[in-house]
N, C-alpha and C. Protein backbone atom coordinates (compact mmCIF):
# COMPACT_ATOMS: atom_id res chain seq x y z
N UNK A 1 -113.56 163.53 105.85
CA UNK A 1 -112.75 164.51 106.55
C UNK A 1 -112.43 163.93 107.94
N UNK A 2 -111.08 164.13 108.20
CA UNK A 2 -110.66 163.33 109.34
C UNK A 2 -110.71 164.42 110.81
N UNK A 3 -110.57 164.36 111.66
CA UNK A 3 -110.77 164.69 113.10
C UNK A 3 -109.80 166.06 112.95
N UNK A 4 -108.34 165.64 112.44
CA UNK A 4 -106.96 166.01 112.25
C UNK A 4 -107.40 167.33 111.33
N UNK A 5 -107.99 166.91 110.18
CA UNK A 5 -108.22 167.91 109.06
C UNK A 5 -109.08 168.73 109.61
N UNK A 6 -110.17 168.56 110.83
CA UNK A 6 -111.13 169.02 111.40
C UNK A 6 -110.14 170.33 111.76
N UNK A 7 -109.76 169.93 112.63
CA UNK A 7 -109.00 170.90 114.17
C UNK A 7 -107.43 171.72 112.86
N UNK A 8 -107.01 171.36 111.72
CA UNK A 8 -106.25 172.17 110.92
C UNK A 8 -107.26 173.45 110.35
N UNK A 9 -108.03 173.02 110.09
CA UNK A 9 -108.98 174.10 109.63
C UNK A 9 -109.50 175.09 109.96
N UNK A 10 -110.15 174.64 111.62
CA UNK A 10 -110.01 175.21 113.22
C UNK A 10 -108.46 176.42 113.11
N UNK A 11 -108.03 176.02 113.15
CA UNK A 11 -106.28 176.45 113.65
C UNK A 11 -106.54 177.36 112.31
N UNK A 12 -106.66 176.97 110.63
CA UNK A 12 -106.70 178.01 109.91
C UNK A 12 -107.11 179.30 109.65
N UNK A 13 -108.49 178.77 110.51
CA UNK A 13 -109.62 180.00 110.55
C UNK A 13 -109.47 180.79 111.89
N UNK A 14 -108.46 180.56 112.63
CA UNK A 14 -108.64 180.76 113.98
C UNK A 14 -109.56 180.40 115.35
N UNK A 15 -109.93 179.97 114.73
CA UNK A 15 -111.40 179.53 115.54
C UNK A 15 -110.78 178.59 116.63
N UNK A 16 -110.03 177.51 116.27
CA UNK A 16 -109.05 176.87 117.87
C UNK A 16 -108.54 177.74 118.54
N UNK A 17 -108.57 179.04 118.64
CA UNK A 17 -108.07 179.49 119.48
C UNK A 17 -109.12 179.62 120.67
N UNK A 18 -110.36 179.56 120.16
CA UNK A 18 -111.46 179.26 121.32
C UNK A 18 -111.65 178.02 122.26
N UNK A 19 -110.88 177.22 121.69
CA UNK A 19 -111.14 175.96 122.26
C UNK A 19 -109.61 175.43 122.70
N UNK A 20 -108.78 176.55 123.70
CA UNK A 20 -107.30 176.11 124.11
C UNK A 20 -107.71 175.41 125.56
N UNK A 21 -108.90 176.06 125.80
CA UNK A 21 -108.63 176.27 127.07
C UNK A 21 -109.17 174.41 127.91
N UNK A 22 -109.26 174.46 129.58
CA UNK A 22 -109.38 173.56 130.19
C UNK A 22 -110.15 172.47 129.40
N UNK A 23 -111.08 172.95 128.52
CA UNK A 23 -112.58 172.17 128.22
C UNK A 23 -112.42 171.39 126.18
N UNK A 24 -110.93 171.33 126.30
CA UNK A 24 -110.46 171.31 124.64
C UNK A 24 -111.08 170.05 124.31
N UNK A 25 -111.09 168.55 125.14
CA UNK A 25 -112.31 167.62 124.59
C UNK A 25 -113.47 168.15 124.14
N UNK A 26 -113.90 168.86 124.99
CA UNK A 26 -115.64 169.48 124.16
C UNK A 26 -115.52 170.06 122.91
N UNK A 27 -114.44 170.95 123.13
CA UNK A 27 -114.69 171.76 122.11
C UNK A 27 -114.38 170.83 120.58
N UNK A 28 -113.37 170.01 120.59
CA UNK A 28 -113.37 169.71 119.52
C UNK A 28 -114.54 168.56 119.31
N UNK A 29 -115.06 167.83 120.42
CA UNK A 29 -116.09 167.70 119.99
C UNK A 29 -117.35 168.46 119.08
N UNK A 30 -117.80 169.42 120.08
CA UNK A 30 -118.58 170.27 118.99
C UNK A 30 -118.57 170.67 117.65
N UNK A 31 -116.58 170.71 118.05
CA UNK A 31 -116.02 171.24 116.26
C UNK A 31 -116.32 170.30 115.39
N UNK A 32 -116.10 168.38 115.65
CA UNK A 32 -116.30 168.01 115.31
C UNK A 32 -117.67 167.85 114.23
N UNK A 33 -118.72 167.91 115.08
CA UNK A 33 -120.13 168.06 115.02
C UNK A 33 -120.46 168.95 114.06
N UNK A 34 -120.13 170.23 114.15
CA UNK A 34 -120.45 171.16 113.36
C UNK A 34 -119.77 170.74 111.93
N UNK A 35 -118.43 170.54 111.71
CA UNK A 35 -118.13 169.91 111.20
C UNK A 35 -119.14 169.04 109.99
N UNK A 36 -119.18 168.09 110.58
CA UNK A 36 -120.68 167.25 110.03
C UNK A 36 -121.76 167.72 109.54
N UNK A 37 -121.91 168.76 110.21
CA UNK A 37 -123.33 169.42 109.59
C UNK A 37 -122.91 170.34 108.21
N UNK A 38 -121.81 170.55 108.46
CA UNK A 38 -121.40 171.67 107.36
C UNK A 38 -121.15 170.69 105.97
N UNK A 39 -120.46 169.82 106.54
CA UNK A 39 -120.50 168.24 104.87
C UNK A 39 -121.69 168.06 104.50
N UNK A 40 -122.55 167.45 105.50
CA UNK A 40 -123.80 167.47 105.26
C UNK A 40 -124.66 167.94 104.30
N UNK A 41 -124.82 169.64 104.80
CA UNK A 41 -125.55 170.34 103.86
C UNK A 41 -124.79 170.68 102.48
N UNK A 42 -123.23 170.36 102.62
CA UNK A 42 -122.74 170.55 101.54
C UNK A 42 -122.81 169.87 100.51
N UNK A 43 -122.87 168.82 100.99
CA UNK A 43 -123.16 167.31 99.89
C UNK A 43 -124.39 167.66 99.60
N UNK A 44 -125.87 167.85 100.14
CA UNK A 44 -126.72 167.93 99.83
C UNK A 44 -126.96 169.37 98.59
N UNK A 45 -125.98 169.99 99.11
CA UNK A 45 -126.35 171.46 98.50
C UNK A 45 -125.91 170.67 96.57
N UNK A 46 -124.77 169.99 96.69
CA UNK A 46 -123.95 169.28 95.37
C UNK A 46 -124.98 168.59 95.04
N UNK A 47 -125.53 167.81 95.29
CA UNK A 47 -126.57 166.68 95.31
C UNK A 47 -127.89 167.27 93.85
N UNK A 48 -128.33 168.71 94.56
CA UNK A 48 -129.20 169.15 93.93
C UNK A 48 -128.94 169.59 92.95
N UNK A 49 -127.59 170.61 92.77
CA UNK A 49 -127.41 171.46 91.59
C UNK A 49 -127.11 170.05 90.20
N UNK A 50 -126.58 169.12 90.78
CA UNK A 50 -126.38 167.55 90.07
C UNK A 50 -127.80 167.63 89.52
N UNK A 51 -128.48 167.28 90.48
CA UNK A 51 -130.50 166.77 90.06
C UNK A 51 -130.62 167.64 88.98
N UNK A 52 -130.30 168.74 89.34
CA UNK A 52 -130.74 169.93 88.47
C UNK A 52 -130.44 169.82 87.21
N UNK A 53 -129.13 169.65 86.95
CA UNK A 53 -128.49 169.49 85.61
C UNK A 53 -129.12 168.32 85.00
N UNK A 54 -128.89 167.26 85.66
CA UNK A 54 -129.75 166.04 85.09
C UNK A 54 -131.41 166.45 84.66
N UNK A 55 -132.10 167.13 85.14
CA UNK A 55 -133.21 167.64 84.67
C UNK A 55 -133.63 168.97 83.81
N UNK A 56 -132.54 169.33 83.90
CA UNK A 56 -132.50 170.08 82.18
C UNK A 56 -132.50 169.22 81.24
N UNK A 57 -131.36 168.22 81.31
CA UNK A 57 -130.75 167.71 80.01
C UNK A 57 -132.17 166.72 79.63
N UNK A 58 -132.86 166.06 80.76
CA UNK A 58 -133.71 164.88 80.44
C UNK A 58 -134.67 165.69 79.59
N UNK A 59 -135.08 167.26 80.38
CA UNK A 59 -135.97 168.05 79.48
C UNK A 59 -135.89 168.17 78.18
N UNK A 60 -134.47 168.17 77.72
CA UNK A 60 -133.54 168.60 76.14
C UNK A 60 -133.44 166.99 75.44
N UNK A 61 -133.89 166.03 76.38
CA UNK A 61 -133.92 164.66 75.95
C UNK A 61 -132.23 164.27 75.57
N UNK A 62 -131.68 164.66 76.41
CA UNK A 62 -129.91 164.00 76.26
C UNK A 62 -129.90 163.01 77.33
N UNK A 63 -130.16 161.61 77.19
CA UNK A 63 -130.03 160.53 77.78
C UNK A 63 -128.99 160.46 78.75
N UNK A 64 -127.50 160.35 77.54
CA UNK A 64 -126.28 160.04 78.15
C UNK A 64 -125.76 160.76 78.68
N UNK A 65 -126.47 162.33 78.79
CA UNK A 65 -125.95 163.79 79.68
C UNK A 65 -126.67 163.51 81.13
N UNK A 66 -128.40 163.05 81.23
CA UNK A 66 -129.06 162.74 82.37
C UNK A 66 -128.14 161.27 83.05
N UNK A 67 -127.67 160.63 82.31
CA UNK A 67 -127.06 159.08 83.14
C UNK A 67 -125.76 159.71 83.96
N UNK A 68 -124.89 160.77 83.38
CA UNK A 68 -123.35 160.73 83.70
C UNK A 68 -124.22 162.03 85.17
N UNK A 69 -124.67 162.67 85.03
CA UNK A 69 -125.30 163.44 86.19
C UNK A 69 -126.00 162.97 87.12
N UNK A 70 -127.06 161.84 86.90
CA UNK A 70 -127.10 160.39 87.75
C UNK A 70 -125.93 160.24 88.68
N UNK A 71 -125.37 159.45 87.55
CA UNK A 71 -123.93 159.02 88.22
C UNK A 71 -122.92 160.04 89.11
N UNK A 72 -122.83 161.24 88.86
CA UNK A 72 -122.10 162.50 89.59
C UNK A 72 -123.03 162.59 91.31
N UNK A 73 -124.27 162.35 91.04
CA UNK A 73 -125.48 162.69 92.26
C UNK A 73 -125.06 161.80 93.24
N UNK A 74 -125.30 160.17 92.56
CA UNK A 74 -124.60 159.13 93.25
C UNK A 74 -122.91 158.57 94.15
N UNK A 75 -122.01 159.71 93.47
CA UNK A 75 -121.17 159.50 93.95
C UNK A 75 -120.45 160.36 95.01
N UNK A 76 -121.48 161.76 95.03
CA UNK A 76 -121.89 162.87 95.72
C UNK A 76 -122.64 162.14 97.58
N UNK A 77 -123.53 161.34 96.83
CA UNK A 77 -124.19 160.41 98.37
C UNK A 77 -123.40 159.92 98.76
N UNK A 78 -122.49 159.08 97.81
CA UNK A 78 -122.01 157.96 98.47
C UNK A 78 -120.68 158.20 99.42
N UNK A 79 -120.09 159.69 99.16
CA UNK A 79 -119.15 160.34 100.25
C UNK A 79 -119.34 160.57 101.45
N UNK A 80 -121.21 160.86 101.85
CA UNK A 80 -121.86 161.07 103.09
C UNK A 80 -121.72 159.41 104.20
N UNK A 81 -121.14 158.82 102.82
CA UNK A 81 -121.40 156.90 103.81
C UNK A 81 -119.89 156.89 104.36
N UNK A 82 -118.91 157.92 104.03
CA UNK A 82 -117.31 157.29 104.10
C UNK A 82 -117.10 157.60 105.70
């Protein structure tokens, strides 16, 4: 998510309207920030319900259902690196 997409979203929700004023570097800093935390836990929140599925199926012994949910977990992390 880019800076741009940050502060559209801001502007969607209204929420830039808090941050017009003298101090608009900070604020979109912060926005930024928060921002981050909100991917963050979101990826992580994806991350698990992934684990999860993968650990039913390993329970039900479906190999190639636990590998492709593997693989979904992994590509879930690997968005937190972009």
């Amino acid at each position: 998510m880019t800076q741009d997409d940050i502060i559209l979203m801001a502007d969607a929700s209204g929420l830039s309207f808090y941050g017009m004023g003298k101090d608009r570097e900070k604020f979109i800093y912060y926005l930024d920030a928060f921002a981050s935390l909100v991917s963050k836990h979101e990826r992580e929140a994806c991350e698990t319900a992934v684990e999860d599925i993968a650990r039913k199926y390993q329970q039900q012994h479906h190999p190639s259902a636990e590998t492709i949910a593997d693989e979904c977990a992994a590509a879930i992390r690997a968005r937190g690196n972009t």
